[in-house]
PDB file of N, CA and C in Angstrom:
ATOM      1  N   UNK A   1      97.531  94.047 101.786  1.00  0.00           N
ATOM      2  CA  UNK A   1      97.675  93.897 103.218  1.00  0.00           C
ATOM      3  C   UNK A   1      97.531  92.430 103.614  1.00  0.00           C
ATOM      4  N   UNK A   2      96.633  91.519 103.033  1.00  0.00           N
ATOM      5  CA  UNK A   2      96.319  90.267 103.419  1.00  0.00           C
ATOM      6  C   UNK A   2      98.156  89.383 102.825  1.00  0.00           C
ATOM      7  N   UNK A   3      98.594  89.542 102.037  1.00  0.00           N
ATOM      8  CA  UNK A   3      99.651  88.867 101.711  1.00  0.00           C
ATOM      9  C   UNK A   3     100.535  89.336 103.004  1.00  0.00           C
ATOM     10  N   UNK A   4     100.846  90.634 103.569  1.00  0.00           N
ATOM     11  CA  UNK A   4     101.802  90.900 104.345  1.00  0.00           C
ATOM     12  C   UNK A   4     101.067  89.979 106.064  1.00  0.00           C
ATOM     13  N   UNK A   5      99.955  89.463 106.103  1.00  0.00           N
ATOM     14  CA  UNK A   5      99.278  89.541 107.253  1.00  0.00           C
ATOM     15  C   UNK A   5      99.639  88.011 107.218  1.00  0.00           C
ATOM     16  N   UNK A   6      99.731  87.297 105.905  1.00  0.00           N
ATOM     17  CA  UNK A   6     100.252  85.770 106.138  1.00  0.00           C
ATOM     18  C   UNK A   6     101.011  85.098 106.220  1.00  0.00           C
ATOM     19  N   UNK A   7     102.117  86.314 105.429  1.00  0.00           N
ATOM     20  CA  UNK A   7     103.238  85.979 106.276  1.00  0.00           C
ATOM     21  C   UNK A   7     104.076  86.160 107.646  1.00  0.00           C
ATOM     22  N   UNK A   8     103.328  86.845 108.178  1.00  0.00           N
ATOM     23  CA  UNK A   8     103.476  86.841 109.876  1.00  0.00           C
ATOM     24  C   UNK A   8     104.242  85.283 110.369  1.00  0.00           C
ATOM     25  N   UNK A   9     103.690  84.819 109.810  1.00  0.00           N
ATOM     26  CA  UNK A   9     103.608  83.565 110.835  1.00  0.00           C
ATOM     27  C   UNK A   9     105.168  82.872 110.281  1.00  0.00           C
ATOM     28  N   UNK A  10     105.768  83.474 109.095  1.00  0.00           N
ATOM     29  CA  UNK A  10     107.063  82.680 108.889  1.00  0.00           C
ATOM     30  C   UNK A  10     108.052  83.848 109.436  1.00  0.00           C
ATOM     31  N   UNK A  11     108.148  84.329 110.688  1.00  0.00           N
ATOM     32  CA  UNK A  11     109.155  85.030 111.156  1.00  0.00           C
ATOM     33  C   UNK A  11     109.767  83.760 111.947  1.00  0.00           C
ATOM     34  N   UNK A  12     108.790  82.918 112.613  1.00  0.00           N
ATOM     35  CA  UNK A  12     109.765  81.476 113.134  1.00  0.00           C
ATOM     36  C   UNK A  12     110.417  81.204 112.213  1.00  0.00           C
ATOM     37  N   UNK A  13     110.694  80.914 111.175  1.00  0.00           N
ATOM     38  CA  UNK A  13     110.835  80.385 110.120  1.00  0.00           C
ATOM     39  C   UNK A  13     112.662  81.383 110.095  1.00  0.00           C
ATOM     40  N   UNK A  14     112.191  82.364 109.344  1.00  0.00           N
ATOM     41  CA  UNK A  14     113.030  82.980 108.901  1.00  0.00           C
ATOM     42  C   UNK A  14     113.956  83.913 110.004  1.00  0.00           C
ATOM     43  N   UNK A  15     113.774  83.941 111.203  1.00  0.00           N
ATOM     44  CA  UNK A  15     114.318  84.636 112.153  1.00  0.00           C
ATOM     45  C   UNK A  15     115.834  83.749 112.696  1.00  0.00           C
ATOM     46  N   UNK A  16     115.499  82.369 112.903  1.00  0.00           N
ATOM     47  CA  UNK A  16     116.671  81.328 113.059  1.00  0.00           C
ATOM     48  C   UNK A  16     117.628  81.466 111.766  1.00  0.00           C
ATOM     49  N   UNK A  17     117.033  81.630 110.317  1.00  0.00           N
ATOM     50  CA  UNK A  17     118.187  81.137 109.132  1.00  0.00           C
ATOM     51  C   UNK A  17     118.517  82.209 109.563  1.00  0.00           C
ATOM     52  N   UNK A  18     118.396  83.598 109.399  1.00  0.00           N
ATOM     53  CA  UNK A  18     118.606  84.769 109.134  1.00  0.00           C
ATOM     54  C   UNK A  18     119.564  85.040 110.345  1.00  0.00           C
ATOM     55  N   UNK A  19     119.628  84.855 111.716  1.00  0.00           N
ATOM     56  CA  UNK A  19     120.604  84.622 112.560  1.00  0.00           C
ATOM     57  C   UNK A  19     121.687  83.741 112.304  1.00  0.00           C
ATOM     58  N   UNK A  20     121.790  82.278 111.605  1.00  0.00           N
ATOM     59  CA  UNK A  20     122.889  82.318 111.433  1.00  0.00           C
ATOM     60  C   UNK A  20     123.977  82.518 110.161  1.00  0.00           C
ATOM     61  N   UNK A  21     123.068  83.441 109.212  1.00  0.00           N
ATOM     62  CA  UNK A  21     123.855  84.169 108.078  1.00  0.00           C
ATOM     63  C   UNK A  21     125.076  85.111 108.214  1.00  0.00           C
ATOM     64  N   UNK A  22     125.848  85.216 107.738  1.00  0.00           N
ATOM     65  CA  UNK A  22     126.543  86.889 107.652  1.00  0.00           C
ATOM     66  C   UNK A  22     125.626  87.833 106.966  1.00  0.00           C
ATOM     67  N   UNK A  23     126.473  88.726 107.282  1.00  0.00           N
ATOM     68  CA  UNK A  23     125.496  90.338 106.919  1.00  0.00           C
ATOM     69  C   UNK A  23     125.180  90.384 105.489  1.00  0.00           C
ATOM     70  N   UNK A  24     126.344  90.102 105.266  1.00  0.00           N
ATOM     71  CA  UNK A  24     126.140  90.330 103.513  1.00  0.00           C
ATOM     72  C   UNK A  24     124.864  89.260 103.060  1.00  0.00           C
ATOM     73  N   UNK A  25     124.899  88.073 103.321  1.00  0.00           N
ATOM     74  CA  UNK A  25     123.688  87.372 103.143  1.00  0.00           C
ATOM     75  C   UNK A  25     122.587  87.741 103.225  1.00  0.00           C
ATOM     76  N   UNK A  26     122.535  88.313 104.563  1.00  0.00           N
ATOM     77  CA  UNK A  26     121.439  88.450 104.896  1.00  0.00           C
ATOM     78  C   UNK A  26     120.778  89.627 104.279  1.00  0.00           C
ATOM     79  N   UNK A  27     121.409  91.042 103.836  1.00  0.00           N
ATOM     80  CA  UNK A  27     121.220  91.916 102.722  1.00  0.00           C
ATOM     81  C   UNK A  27     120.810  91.376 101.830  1.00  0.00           C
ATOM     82  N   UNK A  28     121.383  90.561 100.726  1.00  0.00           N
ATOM     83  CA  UNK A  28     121.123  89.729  99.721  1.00  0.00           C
ATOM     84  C   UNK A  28     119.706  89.615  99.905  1.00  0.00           C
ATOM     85  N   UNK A  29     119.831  88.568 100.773  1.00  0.00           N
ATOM     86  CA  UNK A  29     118.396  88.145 101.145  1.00  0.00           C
ATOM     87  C   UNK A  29     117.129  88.761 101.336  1.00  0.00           C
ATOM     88  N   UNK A  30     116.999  90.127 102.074  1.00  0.00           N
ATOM     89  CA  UNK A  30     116.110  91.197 102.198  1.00  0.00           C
ATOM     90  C   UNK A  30     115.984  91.764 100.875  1.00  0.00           C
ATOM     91  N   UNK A  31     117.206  91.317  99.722  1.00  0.00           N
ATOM     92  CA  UNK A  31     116.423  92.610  98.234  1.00  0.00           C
ATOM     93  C   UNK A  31     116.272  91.825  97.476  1.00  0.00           C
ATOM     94  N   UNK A  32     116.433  89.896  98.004  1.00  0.00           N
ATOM     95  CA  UNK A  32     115.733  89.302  97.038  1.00  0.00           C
ATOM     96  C   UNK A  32     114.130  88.954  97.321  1.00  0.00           C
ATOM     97  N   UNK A  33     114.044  89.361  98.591  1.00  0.00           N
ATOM     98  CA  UNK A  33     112.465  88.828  99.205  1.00  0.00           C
ATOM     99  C   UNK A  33     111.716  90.490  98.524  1.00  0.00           C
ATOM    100  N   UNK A  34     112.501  91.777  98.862  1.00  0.00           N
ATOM    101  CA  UNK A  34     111.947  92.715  98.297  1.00  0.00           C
ATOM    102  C   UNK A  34     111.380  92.596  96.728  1.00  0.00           C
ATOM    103  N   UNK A  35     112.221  91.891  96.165  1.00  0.00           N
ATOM    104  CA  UNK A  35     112.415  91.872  94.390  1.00  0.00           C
ATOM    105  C   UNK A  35     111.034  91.604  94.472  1.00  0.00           C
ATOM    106  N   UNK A  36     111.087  89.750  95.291  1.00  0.00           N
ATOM    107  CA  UNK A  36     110.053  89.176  94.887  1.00  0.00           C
ATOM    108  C   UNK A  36     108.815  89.400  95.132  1.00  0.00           C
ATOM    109  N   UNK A  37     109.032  90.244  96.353  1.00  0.00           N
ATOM    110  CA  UNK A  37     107.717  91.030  96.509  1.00  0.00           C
ATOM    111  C   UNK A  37     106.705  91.685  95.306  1.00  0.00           C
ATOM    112  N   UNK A  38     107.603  92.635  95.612  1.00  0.00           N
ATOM    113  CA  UNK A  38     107.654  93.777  93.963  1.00  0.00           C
ATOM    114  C   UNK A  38     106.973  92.905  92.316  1.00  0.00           C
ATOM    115  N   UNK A  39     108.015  91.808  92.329  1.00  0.00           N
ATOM    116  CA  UNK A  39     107.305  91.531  90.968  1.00  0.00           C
ATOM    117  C   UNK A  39     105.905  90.545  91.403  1.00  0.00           C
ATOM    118  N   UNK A  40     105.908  90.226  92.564  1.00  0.00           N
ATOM    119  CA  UNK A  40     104.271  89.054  92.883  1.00  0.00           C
ATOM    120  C   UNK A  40     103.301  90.056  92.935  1.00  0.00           C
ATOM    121  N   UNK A  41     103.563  91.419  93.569  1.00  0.00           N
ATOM    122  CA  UNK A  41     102.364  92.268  93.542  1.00  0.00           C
ATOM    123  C   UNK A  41     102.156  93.149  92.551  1.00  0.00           C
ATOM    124  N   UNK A  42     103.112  92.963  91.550  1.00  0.00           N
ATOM    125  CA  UNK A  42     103.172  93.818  90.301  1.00  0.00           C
ATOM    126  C   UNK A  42     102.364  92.824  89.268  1.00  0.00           C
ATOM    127  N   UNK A  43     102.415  91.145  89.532  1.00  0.00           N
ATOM    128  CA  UNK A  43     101.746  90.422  88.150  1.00  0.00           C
ATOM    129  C   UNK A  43     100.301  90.198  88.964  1.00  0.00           C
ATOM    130  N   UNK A  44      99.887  90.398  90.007  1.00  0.00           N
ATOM    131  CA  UNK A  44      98.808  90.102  90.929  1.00  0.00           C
ATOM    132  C   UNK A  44      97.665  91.608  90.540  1.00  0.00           C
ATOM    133  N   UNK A  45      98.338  93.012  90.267  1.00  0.00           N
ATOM    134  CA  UNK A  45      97.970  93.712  90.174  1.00  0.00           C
ATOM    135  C   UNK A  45      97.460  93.962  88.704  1.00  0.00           C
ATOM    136  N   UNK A  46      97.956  93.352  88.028  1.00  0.00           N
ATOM    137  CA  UNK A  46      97.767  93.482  86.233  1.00  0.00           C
ATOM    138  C   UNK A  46      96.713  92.151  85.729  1.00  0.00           C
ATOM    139  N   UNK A  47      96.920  90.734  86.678  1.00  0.00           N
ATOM    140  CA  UNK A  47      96.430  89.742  86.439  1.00  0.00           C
ATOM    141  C   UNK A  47      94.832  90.121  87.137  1.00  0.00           C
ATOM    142  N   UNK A  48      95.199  91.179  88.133  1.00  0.00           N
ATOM    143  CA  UNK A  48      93.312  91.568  88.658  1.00  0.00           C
ATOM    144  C   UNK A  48      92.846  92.640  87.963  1.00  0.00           C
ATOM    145  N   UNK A  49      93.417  93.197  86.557  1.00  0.00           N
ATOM    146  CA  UNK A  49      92.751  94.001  85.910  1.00  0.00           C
ATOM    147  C   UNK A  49      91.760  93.288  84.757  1.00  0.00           C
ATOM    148  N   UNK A  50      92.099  91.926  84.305  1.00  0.00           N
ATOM    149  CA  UNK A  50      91.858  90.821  83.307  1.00  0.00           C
ATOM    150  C   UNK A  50      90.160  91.342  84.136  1.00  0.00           C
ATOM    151  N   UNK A  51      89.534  90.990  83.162  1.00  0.00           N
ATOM    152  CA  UNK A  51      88.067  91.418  83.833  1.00  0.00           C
ATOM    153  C   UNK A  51      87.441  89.878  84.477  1.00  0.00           C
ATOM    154  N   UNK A  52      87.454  88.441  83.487  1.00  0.00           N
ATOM    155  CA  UNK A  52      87.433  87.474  83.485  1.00  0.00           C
ATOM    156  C   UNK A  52      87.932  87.122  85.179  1.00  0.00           C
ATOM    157  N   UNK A  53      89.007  87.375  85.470  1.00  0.00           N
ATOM    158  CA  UNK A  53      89.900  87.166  86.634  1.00  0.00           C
ATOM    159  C   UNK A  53      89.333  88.048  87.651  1.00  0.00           C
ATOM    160  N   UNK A  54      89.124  89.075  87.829  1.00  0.00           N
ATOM    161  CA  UNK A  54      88.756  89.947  88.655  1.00  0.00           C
ATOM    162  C   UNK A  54      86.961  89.540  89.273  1.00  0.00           C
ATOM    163  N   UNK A  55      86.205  89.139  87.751  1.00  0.00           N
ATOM    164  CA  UNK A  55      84.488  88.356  88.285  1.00  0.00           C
ATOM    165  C   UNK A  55      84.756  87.282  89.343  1.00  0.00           C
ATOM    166  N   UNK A  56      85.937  86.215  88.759  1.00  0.00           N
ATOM    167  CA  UNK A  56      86.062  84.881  89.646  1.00  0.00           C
ATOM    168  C   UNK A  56      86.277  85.349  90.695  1.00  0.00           C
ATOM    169  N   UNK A  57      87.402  86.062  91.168  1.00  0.00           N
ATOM    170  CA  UNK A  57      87.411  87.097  92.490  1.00  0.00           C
ATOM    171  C   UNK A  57      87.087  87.581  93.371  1.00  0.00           C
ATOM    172  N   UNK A  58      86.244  88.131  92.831  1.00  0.00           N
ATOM    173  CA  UNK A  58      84.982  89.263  93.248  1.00  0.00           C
ATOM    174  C   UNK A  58      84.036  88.258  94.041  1.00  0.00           C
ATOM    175  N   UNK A  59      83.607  87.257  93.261  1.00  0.00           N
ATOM    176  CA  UNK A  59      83.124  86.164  93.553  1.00  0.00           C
ATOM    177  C   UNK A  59      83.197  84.976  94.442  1.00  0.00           C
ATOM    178  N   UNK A  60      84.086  84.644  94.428  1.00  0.00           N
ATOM    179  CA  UNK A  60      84.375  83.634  94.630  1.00  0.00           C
ATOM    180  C   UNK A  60      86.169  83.467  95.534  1.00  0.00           C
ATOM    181  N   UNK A  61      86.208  84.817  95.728  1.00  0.00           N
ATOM    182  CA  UNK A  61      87.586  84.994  96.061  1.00  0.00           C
ATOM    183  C   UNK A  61      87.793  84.835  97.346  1.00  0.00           C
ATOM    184  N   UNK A  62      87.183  84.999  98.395  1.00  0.00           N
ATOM    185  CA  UNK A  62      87.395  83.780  99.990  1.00  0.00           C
ATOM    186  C   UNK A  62      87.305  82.909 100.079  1.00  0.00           C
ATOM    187  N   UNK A  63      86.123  82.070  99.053  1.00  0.00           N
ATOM    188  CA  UNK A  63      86.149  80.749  99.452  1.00  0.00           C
ATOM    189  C   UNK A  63      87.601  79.575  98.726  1.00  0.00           C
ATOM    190  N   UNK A  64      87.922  80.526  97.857  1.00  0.00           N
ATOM    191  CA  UNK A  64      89.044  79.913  96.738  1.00  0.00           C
ATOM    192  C   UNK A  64      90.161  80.301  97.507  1.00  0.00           C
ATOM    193  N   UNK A  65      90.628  81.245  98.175  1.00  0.00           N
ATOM    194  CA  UNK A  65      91.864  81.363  99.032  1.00  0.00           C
ATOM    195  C   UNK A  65      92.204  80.365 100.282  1.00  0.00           C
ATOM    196  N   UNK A  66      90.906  79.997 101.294  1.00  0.00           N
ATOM    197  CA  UNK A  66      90.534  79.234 102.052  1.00  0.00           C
ATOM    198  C   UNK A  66      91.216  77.716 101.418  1.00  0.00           C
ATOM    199  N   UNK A  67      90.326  77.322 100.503  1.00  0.00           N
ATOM    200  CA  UNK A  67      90.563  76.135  99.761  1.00  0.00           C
ATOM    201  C   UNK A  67      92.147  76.289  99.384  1.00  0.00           C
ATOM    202  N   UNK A  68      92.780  77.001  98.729  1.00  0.00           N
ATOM    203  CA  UNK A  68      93.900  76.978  98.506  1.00  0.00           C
ATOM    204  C   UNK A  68      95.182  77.081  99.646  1.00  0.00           C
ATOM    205  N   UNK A  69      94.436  77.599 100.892  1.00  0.00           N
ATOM    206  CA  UNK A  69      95.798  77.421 101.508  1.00  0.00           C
ATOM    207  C   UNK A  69      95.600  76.044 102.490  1.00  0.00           C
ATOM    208  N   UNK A  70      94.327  75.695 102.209  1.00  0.00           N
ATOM    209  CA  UNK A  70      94.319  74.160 103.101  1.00  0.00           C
ATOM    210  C   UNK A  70      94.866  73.188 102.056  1.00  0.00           C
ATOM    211  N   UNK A  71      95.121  73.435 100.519  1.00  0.00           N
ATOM    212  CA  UNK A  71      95.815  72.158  99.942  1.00  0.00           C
ATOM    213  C   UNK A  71      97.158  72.579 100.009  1.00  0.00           C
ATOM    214  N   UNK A  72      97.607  73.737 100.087  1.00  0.00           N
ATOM    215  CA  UNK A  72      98.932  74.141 100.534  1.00  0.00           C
ATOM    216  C   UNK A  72      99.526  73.627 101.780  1.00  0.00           C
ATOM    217  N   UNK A  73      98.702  73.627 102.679  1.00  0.00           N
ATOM    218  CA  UNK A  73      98.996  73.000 104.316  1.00  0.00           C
ATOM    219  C   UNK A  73      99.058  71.676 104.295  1.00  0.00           C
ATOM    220  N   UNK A  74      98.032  71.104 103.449  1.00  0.00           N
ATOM    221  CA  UNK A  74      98.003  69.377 103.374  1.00  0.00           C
ATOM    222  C   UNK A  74      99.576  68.955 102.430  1.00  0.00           C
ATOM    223  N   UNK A  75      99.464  69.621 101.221  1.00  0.00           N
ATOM    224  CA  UNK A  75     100.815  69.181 100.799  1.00  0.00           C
ATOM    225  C   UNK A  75     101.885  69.357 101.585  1.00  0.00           C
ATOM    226  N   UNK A  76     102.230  70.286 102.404  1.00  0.00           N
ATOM    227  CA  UNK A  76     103.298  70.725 103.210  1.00  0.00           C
ATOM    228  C   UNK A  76     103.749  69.297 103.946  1.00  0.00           C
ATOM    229  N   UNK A  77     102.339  69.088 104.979  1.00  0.00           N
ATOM    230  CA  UNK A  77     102.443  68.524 105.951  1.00  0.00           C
ATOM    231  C   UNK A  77     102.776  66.726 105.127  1.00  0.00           C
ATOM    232  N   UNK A  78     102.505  66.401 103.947  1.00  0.00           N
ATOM    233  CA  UNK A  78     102.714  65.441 102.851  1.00  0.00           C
ATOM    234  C   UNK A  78     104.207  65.652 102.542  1.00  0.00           C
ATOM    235  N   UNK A  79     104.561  66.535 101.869  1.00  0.00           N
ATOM    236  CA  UNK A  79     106.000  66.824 101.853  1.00  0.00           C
ATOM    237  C   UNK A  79     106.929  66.830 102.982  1.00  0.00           C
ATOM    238  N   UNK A  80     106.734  66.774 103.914  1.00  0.00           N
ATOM    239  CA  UNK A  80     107.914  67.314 105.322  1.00  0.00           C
ATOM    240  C   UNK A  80     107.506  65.434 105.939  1.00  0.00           C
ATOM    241  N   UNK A  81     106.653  64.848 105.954  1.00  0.00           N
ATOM    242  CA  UNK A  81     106.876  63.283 106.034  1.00  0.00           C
ATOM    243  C   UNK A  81     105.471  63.878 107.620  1.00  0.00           C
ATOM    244  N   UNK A  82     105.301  64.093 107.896  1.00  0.00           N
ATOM    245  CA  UNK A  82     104.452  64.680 108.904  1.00  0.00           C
ATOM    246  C   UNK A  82     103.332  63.297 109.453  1.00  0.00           C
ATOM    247  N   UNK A  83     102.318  63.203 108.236  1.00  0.00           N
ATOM    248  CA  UNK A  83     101.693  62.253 108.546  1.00  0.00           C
ATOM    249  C   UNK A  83     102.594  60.509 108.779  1.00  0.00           C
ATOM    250  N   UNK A  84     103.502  60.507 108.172  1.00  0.00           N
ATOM    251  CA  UNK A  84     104.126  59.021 108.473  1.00  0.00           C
ATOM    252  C   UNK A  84     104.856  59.381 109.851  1.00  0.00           C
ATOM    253  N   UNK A  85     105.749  60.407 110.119  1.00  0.00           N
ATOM    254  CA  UNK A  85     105.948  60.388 111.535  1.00  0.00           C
ATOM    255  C   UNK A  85     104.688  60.240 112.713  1.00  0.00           C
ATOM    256  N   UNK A  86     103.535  60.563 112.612  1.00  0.00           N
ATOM    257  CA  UNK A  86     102.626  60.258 113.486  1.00  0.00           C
ATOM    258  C   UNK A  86     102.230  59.010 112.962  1.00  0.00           C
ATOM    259  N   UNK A  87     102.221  58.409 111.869  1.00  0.00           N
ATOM    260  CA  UNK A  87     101.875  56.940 112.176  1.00  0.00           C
ATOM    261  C   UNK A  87     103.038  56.147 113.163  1.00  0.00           C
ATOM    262  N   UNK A  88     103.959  56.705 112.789  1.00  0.00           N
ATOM    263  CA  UNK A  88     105.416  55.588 113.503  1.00  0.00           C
ATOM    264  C   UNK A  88     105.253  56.038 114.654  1.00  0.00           C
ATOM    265  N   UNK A  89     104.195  56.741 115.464  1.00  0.00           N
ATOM    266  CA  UNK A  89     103.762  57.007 116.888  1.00  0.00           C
ATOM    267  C   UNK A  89     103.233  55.937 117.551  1.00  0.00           C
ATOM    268  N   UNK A  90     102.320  55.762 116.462  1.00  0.00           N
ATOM    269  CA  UNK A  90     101.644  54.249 116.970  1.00  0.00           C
ATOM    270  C   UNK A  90     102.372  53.065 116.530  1.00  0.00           C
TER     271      UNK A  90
END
């Protein structure tokens, strides 16, 4: 449920491409996001049976998601030029 709850936020995202596709694309597109669904929660589900993987988890598994999507956000905002456009503000 938490994977479907984070991607909420890329319907901005994907609502504009997806409007200006054709149909057939856009099919395509829905059974390749399905695929990828399918196989991320299929190696997510086998990789949390590893017992090793499942302690770190168990453990340690909010504060490591937290951390991981703030270096995800920092690279983003690094990749897309973000911080140099607000310097060329000043």
């Amino acid at each position: 449920m938490y994977l479907v709850s984070c991607g909420a936020d890329n319907i901005a995202v994907y609502v504009p491409v997806l409007a200006t596709m054709p149909v057939t694309s856009i099919v395509l597109t829905v059974i390749y996001f399905i695929f990828l669904t399918a196989v991320s929660l299929t190696l997510a589900y086998f990789f949390g049976q590893i017992p090793i993987i499942k302690n770190i988890f168990e453990r340690f598994g909010e504060p490591l998601s937290r951390i991981i999507y703030i270096f995800i956000g920092i690279f983003v905002m690094i990749d897309t030029g973000l911080f140099q456009q607000i310097m060329n503000l000043f």
